[in-house]
Protein backbone atom coordinates (compact mmCIF):
# COMPACT_ATOMS: atom_id res chain seq x y z
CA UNK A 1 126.95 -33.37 20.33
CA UNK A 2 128.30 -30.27 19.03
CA UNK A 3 124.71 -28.92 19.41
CA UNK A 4 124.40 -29.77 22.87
CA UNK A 5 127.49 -28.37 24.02
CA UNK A 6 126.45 -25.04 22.06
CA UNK A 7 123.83 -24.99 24.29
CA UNK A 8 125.78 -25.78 27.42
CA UNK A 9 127.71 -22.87 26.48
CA UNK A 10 125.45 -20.35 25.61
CA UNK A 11 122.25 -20.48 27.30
CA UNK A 12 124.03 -21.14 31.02
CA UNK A 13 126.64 -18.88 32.31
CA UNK A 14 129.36 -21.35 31.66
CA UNK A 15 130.69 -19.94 28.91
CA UNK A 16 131.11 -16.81 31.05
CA UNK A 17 132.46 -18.14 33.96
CA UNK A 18 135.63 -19.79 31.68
CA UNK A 19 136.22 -16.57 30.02
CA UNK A 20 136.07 -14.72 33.45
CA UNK A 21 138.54 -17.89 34.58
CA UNK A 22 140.80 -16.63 31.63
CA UNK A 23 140.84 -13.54 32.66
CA UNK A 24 141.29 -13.57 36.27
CA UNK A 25 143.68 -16.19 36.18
CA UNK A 26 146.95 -14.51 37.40
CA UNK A 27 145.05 -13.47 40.53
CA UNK A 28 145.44 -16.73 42.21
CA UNK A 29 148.47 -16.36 42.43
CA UNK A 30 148.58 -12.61 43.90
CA UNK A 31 149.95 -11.85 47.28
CA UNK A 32 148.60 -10.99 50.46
CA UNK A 33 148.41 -7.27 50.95
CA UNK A 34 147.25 -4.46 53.40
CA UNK A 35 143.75 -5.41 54.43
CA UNK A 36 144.27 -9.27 54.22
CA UNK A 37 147.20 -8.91 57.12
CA UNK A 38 144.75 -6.31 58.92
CA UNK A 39 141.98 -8.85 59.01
CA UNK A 40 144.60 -11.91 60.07
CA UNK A 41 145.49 -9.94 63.36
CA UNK A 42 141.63 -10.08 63.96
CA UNK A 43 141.28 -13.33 63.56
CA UNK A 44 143.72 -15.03 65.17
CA UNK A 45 141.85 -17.52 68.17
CA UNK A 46 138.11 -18.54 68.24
CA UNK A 47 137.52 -16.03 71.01
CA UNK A 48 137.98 -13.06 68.37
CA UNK A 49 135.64 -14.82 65.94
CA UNK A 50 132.92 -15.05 68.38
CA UNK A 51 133.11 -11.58 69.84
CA UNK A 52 132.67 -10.65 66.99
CA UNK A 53 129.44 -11.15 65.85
CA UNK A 54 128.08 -9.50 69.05
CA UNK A 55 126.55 -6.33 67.71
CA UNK A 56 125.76 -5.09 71.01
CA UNK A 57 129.50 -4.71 72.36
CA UNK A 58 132.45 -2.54 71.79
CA UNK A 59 134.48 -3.61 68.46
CA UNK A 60 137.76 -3.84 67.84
CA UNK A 61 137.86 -4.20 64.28
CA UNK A 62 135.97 -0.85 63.02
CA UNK A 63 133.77 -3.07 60.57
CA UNK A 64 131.02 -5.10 61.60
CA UNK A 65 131.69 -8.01 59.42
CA UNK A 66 132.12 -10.89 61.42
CA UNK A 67 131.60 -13.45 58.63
CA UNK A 68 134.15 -11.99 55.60
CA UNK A 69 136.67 -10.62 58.78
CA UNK A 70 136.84 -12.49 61.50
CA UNK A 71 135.11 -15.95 60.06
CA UNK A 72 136.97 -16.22 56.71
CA UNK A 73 140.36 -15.66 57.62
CA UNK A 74 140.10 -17.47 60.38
CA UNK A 75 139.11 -20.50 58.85
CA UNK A 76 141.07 -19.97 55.81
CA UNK A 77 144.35 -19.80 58.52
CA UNK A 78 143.39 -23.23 59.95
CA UNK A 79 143.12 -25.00 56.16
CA UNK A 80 145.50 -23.52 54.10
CA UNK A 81 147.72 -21.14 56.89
CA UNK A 82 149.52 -18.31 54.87
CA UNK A 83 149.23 -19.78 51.39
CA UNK A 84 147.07 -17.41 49.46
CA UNK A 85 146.00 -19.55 46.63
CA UNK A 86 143.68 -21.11 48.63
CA UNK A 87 141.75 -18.08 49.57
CA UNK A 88 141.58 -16.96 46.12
CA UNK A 89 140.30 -20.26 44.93
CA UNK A 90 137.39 -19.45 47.93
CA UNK A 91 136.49 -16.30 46.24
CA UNK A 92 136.40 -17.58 43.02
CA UNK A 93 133.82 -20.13 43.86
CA UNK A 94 131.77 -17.79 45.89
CA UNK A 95 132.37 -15.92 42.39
CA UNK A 96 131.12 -18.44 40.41
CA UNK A 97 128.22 -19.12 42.65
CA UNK A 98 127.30 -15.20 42.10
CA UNK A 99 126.92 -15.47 38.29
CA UNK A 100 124.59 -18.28 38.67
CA UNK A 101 122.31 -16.36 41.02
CA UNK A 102 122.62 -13.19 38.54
CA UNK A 103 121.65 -15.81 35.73
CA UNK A 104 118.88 -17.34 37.55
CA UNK A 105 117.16 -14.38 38.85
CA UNK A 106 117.44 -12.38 35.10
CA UNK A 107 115.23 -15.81 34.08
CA UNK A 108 112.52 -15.99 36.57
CA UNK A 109 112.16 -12.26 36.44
CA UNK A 110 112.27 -12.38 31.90
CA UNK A 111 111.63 -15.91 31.62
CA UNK A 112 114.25 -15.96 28.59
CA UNK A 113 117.37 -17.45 28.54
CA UNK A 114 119.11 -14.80 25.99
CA UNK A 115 118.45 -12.33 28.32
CA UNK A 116 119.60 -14.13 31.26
CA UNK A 117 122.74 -14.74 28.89
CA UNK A 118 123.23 -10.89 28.33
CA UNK A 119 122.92 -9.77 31.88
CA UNK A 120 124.91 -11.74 33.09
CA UNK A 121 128.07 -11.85 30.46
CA UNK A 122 127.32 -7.62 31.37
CA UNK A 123 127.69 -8.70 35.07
CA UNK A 124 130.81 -11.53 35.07
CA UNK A 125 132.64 -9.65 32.57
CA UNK A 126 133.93 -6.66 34.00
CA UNK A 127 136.51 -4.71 35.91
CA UNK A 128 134.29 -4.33 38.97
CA UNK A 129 135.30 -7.88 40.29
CA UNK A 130 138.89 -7.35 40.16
CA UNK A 131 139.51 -6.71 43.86
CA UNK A 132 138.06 -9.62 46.01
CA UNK A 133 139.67 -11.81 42.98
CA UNK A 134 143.52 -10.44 43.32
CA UNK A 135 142.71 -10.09 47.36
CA UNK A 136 141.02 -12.43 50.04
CA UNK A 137 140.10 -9.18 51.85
CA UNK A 138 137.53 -8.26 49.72
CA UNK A 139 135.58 -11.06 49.83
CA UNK A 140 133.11 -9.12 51.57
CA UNK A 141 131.75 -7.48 48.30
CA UNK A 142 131.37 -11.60 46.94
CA UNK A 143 129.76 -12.76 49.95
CA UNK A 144 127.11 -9.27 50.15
CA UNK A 145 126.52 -10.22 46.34
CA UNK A 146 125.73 -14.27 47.80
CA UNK A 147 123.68 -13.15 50.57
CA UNK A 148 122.14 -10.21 48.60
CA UNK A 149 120.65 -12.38 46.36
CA UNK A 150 119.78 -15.24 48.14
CA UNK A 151 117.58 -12.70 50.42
CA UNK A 152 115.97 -11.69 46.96
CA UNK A 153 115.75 -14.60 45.18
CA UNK A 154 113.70 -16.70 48.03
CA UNK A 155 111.79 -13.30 48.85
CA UNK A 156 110.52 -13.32 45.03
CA UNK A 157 109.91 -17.19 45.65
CA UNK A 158 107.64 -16.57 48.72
CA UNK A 159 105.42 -14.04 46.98
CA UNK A 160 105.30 -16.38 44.01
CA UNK A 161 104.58 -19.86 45.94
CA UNK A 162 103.50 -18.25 49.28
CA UNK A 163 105.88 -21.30 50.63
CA UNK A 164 106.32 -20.07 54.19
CA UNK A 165 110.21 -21.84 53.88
CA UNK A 166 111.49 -19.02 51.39
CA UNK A 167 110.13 -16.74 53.35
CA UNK A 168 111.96 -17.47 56.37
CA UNK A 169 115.28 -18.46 54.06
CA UNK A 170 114.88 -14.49 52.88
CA UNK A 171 115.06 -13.19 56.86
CA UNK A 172 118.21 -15.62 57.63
CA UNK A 173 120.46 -14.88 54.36
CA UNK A 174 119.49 -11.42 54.91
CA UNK A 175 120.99 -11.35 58.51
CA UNK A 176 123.86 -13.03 56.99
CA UNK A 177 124.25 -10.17 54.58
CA UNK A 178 123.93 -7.57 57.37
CA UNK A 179 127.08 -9.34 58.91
CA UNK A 180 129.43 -9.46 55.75
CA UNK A 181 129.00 -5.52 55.23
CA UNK A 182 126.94 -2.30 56.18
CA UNK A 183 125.45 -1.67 52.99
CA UNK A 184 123.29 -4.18 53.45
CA UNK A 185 120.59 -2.25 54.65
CA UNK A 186 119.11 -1.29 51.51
CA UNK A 187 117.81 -4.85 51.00
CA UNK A 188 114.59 -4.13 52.27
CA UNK A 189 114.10 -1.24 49.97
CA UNK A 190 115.09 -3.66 47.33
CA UNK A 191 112.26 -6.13 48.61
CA UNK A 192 109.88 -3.04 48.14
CA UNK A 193 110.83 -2.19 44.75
CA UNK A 194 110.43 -6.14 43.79
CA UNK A 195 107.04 -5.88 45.39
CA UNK A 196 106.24 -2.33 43.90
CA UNK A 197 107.16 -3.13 40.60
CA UNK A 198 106.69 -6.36 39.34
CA UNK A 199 103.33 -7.34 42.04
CA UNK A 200 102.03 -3.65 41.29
CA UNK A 201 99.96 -3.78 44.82
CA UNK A 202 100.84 -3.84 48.79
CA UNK A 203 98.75 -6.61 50.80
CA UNK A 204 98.20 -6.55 54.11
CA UNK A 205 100.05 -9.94 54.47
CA UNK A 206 103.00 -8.75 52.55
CA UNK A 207 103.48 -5.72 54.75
CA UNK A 208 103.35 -8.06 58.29
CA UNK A 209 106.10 -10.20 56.59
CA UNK A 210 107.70 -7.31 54.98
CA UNK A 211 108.01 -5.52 58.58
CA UNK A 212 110.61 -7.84 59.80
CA UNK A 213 113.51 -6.86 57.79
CA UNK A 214 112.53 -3.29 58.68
CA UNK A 215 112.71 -4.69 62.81
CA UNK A 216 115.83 -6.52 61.72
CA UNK A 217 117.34 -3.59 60.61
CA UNK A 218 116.76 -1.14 63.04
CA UNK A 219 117.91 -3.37 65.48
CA UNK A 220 121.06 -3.54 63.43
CA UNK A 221 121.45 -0.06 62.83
CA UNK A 222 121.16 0.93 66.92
CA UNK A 223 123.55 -1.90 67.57
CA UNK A 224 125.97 -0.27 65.41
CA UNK A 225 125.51 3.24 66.44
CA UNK A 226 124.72 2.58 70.20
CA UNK A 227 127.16 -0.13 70.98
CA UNK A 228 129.53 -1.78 68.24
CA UNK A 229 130.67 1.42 66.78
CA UNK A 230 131.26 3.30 63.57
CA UNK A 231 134.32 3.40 61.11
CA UNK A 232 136.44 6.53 62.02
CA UNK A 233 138.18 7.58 58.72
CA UNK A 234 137.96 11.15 56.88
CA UNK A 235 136.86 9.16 53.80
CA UNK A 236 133.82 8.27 55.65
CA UNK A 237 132.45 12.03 55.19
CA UNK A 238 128.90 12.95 55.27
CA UNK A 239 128.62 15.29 52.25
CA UNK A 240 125.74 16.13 50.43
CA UNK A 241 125.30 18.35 46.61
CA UNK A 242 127.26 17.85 43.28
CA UNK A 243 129.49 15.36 44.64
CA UNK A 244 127.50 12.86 45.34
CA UNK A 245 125.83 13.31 41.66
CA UNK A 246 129.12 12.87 40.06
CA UNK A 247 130.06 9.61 42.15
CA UNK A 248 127.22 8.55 41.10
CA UNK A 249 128.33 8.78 37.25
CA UNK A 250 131.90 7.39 38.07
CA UNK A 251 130.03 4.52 40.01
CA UNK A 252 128.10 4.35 36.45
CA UNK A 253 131.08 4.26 34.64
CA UNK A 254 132.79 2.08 36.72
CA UNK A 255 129.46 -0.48 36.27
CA UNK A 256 130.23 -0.21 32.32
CA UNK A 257 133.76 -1.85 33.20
CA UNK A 258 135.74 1.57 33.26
CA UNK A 259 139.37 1.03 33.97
CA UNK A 260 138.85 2.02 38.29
CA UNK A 261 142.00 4.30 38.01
CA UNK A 262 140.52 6.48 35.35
CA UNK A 263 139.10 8.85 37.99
CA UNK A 264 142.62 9.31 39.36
CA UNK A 265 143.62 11.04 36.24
CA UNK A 266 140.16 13.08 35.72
CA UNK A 267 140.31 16.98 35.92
CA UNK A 268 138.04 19.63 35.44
CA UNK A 269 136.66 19.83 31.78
CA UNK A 270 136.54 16.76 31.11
CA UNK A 271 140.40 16.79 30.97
CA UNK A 272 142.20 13.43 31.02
CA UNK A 273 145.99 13.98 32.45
CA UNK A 274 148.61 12.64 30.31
CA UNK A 275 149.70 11.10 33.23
CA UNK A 276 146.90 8.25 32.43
CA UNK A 277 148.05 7.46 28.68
CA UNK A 278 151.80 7.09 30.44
CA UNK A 279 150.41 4.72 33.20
CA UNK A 280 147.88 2.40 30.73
CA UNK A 281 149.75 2.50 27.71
CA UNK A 282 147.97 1.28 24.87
CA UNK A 283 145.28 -0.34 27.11
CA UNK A 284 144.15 3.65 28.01
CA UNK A 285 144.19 4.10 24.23
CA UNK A 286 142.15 1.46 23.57
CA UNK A 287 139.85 2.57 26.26
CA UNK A 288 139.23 6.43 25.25
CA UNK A 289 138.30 5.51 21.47
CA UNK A 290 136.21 2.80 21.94
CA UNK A 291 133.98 3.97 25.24
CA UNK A 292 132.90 6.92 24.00
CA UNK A 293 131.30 4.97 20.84
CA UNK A 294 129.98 2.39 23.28
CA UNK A 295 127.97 4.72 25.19
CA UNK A 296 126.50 6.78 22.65
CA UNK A 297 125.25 3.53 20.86
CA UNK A 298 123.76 1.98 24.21
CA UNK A 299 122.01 5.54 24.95
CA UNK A 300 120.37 5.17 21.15
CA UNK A 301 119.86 1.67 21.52
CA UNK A 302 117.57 2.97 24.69
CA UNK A 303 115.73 5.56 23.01
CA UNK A 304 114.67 2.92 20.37
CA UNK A 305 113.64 0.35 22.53
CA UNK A 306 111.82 2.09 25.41
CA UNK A 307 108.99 2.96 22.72
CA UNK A 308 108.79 -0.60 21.53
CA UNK A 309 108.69 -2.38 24.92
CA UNK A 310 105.68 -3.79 26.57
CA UNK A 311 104.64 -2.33 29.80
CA UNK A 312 105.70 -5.36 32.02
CA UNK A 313 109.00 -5.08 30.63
CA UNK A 314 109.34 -1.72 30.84
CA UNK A 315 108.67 -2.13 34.93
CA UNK A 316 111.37 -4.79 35.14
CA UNK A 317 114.03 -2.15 33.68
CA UNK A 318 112.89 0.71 35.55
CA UNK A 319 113.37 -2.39 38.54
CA UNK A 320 116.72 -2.67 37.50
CA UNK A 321 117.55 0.51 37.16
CA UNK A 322 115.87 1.66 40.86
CA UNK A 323 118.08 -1.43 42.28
CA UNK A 324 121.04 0.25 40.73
CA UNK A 325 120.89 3.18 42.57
CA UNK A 326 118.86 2.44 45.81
CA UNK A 327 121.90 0.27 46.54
CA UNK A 328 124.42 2.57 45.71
CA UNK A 329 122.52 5.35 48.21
CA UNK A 330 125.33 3.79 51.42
CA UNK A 331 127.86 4.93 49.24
CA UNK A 332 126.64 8.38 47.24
CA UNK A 333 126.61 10.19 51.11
CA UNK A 334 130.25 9.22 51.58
CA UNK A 335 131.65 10.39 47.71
CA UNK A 336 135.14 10.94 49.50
CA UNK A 337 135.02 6.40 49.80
CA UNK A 338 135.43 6.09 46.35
CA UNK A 339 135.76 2.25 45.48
CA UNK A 340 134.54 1.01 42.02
CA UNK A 341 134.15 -2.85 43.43
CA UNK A 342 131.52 -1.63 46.41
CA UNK A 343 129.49 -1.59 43.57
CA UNK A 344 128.75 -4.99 42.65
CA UNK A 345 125.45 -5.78 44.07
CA UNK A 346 123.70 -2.86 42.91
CA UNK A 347 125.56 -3.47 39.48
CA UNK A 348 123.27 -6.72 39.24
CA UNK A 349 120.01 -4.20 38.84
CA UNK A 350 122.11 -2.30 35.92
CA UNK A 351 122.93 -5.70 34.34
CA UNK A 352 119.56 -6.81 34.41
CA UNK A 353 117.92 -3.46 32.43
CA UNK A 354 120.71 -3.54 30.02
CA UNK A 355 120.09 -7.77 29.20
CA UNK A 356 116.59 -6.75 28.92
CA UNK A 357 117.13 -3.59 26.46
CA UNK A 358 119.35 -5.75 24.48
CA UNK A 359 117.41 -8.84 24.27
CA UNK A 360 114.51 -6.52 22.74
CA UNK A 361 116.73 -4.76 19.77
CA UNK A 362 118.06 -8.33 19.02
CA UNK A 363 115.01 -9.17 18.06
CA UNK A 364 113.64 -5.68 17.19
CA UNK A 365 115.14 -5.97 12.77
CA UNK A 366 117.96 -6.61 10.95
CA UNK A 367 119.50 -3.56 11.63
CA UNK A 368 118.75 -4.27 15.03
CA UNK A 369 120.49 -7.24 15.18
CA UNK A 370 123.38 -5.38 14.19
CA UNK A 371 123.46 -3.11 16.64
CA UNK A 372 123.45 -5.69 19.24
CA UNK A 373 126.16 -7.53 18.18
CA UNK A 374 128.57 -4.41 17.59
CA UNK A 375 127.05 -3.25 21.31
CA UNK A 376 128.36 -6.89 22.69
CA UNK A 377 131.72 -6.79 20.40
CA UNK A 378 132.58 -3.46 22.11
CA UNK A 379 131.60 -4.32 25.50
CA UNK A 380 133.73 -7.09 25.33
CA UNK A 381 136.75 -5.53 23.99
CA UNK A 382 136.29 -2.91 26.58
CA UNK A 383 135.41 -4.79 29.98
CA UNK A 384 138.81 -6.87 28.53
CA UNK A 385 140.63 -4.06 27.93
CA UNK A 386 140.07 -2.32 31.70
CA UNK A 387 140.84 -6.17 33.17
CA UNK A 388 143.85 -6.47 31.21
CA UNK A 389 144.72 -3.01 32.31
CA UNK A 390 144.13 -3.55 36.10
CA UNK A 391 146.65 -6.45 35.79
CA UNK A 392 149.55 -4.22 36.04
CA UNK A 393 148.19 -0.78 37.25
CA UNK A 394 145.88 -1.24 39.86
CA UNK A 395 147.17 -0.29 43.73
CA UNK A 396 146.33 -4.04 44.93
CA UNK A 397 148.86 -5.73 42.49
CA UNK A 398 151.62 -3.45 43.27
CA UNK A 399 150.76 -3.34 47.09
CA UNK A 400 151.10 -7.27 46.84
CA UNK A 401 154.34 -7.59 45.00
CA UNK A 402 155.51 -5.35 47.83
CA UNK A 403 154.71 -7.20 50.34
CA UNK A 404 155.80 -10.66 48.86
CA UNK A 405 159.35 -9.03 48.43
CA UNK A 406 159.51 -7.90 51.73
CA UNK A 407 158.82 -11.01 53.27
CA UNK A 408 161.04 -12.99 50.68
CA UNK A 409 163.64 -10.95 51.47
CA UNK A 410 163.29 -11.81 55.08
CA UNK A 411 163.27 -16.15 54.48
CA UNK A 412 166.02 -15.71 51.96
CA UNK A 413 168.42 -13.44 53.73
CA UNK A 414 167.51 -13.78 57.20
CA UNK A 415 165.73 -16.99 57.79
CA UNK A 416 167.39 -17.16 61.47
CA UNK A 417 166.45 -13.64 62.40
CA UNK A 418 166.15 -13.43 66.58
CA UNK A 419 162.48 -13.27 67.77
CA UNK A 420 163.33 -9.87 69.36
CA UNK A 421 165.41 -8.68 66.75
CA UNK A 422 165.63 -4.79 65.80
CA UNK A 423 164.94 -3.92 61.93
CA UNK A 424 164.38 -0.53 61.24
CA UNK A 425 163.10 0.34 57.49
CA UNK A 426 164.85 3.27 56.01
CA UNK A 427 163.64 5.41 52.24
CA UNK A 428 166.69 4.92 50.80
CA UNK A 429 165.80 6.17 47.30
CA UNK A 430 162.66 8.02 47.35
CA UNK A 431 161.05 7.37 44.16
CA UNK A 432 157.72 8.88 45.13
CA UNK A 433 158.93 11.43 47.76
CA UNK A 434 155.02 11.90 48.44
CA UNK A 435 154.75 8.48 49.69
CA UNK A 436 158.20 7.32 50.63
CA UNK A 437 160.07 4.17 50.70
CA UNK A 438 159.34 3.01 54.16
CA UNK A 439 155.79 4.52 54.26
CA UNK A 440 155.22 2.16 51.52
CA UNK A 441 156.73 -1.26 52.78
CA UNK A 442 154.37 -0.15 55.90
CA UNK A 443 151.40 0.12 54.36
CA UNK A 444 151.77 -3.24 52.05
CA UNK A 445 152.73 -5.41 55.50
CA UNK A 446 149.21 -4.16 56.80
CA UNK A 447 150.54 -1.45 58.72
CA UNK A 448 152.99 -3.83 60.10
CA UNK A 449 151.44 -6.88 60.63
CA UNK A 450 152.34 -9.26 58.03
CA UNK A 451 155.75 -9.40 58.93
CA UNK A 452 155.55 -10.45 62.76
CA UNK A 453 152.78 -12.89 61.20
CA UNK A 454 154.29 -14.34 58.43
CA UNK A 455 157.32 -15.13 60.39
CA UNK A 456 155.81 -16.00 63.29
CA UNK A 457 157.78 -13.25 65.56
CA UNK A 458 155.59 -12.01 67.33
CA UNK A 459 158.47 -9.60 69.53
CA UNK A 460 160.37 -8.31 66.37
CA UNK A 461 160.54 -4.25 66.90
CA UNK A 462 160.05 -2.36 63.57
CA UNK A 463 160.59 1.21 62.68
CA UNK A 464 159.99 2.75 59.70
CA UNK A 465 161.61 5.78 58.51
CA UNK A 466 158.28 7.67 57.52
CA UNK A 467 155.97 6.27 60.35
CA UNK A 468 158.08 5.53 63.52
CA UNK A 469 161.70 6.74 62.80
CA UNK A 470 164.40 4.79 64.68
CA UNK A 471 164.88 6.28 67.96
CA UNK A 472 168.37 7.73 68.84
CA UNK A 473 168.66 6.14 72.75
CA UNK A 474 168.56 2.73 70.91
CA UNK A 475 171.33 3.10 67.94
CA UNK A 476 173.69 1.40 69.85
CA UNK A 477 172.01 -1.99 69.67
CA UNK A 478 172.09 -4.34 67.13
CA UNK A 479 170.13 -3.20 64.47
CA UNK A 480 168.90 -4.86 61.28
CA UNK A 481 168.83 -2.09 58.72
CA UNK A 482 166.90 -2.76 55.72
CA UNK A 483 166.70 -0.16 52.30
CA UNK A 484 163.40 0.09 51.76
CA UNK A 485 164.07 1.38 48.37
CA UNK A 486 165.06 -2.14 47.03
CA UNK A 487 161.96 -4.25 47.82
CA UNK A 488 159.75 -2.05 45.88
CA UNK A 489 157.98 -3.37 42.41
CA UNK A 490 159.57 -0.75 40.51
């Protein structure tokens, strides 16, 4: 018995999936923040969900991502209305459903189970994932990751079993991945790495089928440019030279299970404020001694085994590797959008190299064998360490608590508030002047939103000091004035 649960354990990613339970945990019960109210006012009736998966009209929402928008939160309204656990128990699944696709396609592509094993503890363990698990909103990074793969997986399956089913599976979850988010579109050059690599030739019949995703997405790509519209934000940039070189480190990094707010706190010469050791405490600590020895052990741990490693091997880590970065292209052009979770499809092509590199010193010697084990120890502690440290320093948490205070504050003190009431937010004391009180309680309510939603006031009239002060022709009305100052986590 005890052998057979071993197994259970470690040669599926169960064992994984409970320790990534563990450590998620407190993010079922986070908060709705920001984005999530954002994406509630667009997807309030069935009309708005429909409209939006026409491509080929004028959006509202400046996203086309009809599925994790408009879809998800409007079917997660009409089962569990404003409770959040129930979204975050949807993203966990889709979660879950992830790692098995990670660990499935690391076997068919290795055929070994240990390797499988290592990719994919590389892949479920780490900081990357922290976002669309402490916030329904970005369940658009799971669902790209469910769709991603799915287009892969049954793509490889086709040219394996020539089953025309797979193929046609491939085209649909791949349209379904072009409407959960924009990035997307490198799939097909994924397809033709798969094909490049690991079939080492181009038939004529795998170019015919191979032709439709390229149809598919220029199709897409003129109905977003042409008709639906693109994001207007300075974030989204067009820059090209050094800086997209070092986001592509930090997105590196951040793939490693960096703590996300490190860059925050990175100067010029490799300079780490003290700010950071302040914010992290120990957990920042923990993070500069430890990395540092990680890294130069998994760069020696490469040198060794690339000489050692059979040629078909060798292909499916350079596959990896090219997946890593063909799928982070979308993002390198626009260094200024900076997220470390955008990365966590093209993270699976990073996971799979590394499970593969340290399958082979595992079995390589003794010493070997060391090394692997001291590589996984560390990883571990680290990817921990930057999970445990996200719990109480990244933005989405404190965003959140705001939020939930705000609103509490509301049921608590004024649960008979007037529909057309006047509440007008001032700073009171400014503990970030740069930000401000108000600006803050703004921001957290999804620029507004969550309030009227929450309480189901549509005709409530909010100011806020730092966005729309109060103005003076209406200061003889009844006015509900709120210090901003007091809701805040801190």
């Amino acid at each position: 018995m005890k052998k057979y649960l071993k197994n259970i354990l470690l040669n599926t990613p169960l064992f994984i999936l409970i320790i990534d339970f563990i450590l998620f945990f407190p993010g079922f019960f986070t908060y709705f923040h920001q984005d999530d109210f954002i994406h509630f006012s667009y997807s309030q009736t069935l009309n708005q969900v429909l409209s939006a998966f026409n491509i080929f009209y004028q959006g509202n929402f400046p996203f086309y991502r009809p599925i994790p928008t408009q879809l998800y939160f409007y079917l997660g309204k009409l089962f569990f209305s404003f409770n959040p656990l129930g979204y975050h128990i949807v993203n966990f699944i889709i979660f879950s459903c992830n790692i098995f696709l990670v660990y499935k396609l690391a076997f068919i592509l290795t055929k070994k189970r240990e390797t499988a094993f290592i990719s994919t503890l590389f892949y479920g363990i780490n900081s990357t994932h922290f976002a669309p698990l402490y916030s329904p909103a970005y369940v658009h990074e799971l669902l790209y990751v469910l769709f991603g793969l799915n287009t892969i997986l049954n793509y490889y399956y086709w040219l394996k079993s020539g089953v025309i089913k797979k193929y046609l599976l491939s085209l649909i979850f791949f349209i379904f991945a072009l409407m959960t988010k924009e990035t997307a579109v490198v799939l097909p050059g994924i397809i033709l790495l798969l094909i490049l690599f690991l079939e080492n030739k181009l038939l004529i019949g795998q170019l015919k089928k191979f032709s439709a995703f390229i149809l598919i997405t220029f199709v897409y790509l003129m109905g977003h440019f042409l008709f639906y519209g693109i994001a207007n934000s300075p974030s989204y940039t067009l820059i090209f030279g050094k800086a997209n070189i070092n986001i592509l480190i930090w997105y590196f990094l951040w793939a490693l299970s960096t703590p996300n707010i490190l860059i925050d706190y990175f100067g010029p010469g490799f300079k780490i404020s003290s700010v950071f050791f302040a914010v992290t405490k120990i957990n920042g600590l923990i993070y500069i001694v430890l990395f540092p020895v990680f890294l130069g052990l998994l760069f020696l741990t490469i040198l060794i085994c690339l000489k050692n490693i059979q040629q078909g091997t060798k292909k499916i880590i350079f596959f990896g590797i090219s997946w890593f970065i063909v799928g982070l292209i979308p993002l390198l052009i626009f260094p200024l959008h900076r997220l470390a979770t955008e990365q966590s499809f093209s993270l699976v092509g990073l996971t799979l190299a590394l499970g593969i590199i340290l399958y082979q010193i595992h079995h390589s010697s003794i010493n070997g064998k060391r090394l692997f084990f001291l590589l996984l120890g560390l990883y571990f502690v680290i990817a921990t360490n930057s999970i445990l440290t996200a719990r109480y320093t990244h933005w989405i948490i404190r965003s959140a608590a705001i939020a939930k205070n705000t609103l509490s504050y509301f049921q608590k003190k004024n649960p008979e508030i007037p529909n057309n009431q006047v509440i007008n937010f001032i700073n009171g004391n400014v503990k970030i002047p740069q930000w401000g009180s108000s600006r803050q309680i703004y921001y957290a309510l999804g620029n507004g939103y969550g309030l009227k939603m929450i309480l189901n006031k549509p005709l409530l009239v909010i100011y806020y000091e730092d966005i729309n002060p109060l103005p003076s022709d209406i200061k003889n009305k009844q006015i509900l004035t709120v210090d901003s100052s007091t809701l805040l986590d801190y």
